[in-house]
C-alpha atoms as a PDB file:
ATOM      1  CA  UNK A   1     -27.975 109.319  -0.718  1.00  0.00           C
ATOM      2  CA  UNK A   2     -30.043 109.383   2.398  1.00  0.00           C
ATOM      3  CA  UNK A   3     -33.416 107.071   0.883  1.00  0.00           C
ATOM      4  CA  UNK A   4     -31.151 104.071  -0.112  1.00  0.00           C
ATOM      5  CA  UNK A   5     -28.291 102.071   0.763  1.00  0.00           C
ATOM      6  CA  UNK A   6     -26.672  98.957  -0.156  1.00  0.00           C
ATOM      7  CA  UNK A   7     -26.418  96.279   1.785  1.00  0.00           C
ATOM      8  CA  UNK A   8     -23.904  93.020   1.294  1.00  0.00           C
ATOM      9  CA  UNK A   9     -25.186  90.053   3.234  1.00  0.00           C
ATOM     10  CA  UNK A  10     -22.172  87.058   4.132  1.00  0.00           C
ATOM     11  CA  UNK A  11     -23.256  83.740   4.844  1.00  0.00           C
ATOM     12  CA  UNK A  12     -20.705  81.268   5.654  1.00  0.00           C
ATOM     13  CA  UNK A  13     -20.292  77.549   5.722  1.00  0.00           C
ATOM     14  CA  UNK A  14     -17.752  75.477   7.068  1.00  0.00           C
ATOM     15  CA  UNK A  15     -17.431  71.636   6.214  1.00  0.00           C
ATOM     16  CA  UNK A  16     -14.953  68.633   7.833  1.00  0.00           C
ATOM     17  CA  UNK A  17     -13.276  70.814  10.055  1.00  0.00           C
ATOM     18  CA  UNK A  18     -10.068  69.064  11.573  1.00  0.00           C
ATOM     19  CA  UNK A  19      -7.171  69.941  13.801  1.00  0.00           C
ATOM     20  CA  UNK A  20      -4.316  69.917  12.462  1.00  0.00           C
ATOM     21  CA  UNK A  21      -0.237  70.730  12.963  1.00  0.00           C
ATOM     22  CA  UNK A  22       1.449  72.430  10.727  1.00  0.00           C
ATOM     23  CA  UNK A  23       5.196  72.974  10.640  1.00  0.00           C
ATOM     24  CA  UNK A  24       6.494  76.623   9.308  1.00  0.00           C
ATOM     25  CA  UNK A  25       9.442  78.094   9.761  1.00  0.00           C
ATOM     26  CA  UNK A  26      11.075  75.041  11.648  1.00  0.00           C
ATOM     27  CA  UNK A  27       7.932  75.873  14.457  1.00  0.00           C
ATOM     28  CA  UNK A  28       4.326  73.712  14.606  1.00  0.00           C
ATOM     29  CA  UNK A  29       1.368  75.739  14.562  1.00  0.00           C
ATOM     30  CA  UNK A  30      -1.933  73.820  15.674  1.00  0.00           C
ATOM     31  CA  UNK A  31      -4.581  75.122  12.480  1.00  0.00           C
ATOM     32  CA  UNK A  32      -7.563  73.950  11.438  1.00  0.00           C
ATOM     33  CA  UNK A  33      -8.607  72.331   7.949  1.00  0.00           C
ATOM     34  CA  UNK A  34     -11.583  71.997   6.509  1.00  0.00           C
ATOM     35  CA  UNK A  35     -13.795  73.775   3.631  1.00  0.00           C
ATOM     36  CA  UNK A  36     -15.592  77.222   3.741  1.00  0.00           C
ATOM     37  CA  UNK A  37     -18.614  78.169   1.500  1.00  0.00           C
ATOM     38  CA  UNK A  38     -19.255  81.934   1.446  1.00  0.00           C
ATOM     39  CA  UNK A  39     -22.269  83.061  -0.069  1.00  0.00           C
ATOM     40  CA  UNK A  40     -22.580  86.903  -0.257  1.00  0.00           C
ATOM     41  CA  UNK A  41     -26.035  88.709  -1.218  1.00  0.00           C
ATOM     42  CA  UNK A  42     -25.679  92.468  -2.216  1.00  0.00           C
ATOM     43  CA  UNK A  43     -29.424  94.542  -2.360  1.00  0.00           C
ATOM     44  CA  UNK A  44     -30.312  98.331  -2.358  1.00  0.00           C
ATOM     45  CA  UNK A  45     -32.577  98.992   0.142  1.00  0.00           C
ATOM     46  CA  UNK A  46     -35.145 101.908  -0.394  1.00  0.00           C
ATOM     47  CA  UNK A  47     -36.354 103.853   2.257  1.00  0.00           C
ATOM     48  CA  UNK A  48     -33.756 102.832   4.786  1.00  0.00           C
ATOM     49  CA  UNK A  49     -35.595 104.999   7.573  1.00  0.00           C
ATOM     50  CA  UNK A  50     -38.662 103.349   6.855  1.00  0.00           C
ATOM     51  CA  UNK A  51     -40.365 106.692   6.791  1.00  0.00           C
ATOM     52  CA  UNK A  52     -42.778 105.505   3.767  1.00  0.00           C
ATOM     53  CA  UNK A  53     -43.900 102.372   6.198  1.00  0.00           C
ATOM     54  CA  UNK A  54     -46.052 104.575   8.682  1.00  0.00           C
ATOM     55  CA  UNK A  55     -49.140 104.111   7.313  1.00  0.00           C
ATOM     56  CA  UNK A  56     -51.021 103.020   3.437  1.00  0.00           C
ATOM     57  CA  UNK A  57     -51.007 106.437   2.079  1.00  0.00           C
ATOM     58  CA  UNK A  58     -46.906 106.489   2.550  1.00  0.00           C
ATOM     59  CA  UNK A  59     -46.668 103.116   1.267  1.00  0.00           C
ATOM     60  CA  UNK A  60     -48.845 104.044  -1.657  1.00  0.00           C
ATOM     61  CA  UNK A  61     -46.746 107.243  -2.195  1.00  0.00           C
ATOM     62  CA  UNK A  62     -43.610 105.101  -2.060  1.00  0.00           C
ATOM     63  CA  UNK A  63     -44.211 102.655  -4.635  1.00  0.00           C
ATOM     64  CA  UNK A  64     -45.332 105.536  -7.110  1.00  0.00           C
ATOM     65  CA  UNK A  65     -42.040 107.371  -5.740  1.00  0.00           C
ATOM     66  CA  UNK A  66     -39.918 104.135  -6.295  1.00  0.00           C
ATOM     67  CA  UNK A  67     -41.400 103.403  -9.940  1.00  0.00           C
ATOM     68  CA  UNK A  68     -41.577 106.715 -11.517  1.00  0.00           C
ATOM     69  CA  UNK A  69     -39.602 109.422  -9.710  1.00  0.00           C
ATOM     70  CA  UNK A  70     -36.717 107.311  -8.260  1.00  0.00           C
ATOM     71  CA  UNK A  71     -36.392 105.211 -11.157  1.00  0.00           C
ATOM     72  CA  UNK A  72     -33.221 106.401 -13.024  1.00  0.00           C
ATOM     73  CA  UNK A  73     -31.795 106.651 -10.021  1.00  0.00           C
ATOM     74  CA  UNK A  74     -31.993 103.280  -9.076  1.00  0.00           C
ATOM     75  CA  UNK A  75     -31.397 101.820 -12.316  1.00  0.00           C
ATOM     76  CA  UNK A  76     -27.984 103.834 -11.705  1.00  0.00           C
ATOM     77  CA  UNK A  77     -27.797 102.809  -7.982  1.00  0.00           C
ATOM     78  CA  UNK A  78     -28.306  98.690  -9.612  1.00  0.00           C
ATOM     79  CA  UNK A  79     -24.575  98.471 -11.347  1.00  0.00           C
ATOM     80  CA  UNK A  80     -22.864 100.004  -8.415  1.00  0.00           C
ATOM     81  CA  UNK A  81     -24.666  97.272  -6.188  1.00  0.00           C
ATOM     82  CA  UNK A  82     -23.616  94.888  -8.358  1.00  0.00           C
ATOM     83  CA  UNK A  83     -20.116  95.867  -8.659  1.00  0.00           C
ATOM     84  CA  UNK A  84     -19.669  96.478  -4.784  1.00  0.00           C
ATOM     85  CA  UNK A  85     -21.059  92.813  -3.989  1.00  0.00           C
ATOM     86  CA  UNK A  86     -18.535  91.432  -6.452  1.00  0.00           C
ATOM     87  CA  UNK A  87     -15.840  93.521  -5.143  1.00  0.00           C
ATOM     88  CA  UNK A  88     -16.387  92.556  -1.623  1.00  0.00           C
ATOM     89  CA  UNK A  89     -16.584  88.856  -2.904  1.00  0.00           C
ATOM     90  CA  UNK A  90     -13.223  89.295  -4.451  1.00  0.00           C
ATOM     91  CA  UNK A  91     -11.676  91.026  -1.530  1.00  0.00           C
ATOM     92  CA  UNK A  92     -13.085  88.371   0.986  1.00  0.00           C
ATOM     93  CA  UNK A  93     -11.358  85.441  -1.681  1.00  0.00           C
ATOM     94  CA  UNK A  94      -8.127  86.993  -1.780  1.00  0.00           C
ATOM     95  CA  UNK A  95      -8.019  87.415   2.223  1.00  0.00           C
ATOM     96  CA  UNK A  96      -9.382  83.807   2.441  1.00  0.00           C
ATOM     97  CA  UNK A  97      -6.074  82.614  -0.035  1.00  0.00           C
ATOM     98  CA  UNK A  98      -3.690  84.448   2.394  1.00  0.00           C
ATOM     99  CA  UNK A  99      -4.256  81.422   4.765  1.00  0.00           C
ATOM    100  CA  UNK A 100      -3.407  78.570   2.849  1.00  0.00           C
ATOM    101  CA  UNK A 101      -0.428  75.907   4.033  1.00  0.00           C
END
């Protein structure tokens, strides 16, 4: 909808990484080994104009907009962030797994 959004954060770290060859194919690829960390972070983000951030009355308005009005909709909005971080997660693992020698 147009007040939230959900955003997935990456983060990656990459440990001992080494040049190496690799022969495929009866050909030597130069390729690099070492170990990857990736830490993803999925959040709904309210007010994603920042329309409700103009002055204290708007702010005031959005927290009573966020807990009472909104509600439902974000404890709907909550499983779908969930399931979209994990998803991405998943997809990023599986692409990650294509690259293994």
């Amino acid at each position: 909808d147009e007040y939230s959004r959900i955003v997935v954060k990456v983060r990656f770290e990459l440990y001992m990484i080494n040049d190496i060859e690799v022969k495929t194919d009866s050909k030597t690829k130069k390729m690099q080994k070492g170990e990857v960390n990736v830490y993803t972070t999925a959040e709904l983000q309210t007010d994603r104009q920042d329309y409700w951030a103009q002055n204290v009355f708007f702010s005031f308005m959005r927290g009573f907009y966020d807990r009472y009005i909104y509600r439902s909709s974000i404890e709907r909005l909550k499983g779908e962030v969930w399931k979209n971080g994990w998803d991405f997660f998943n997809e990023l693992k599986a692409f990650l797994q294509l690259y293994r020698y």
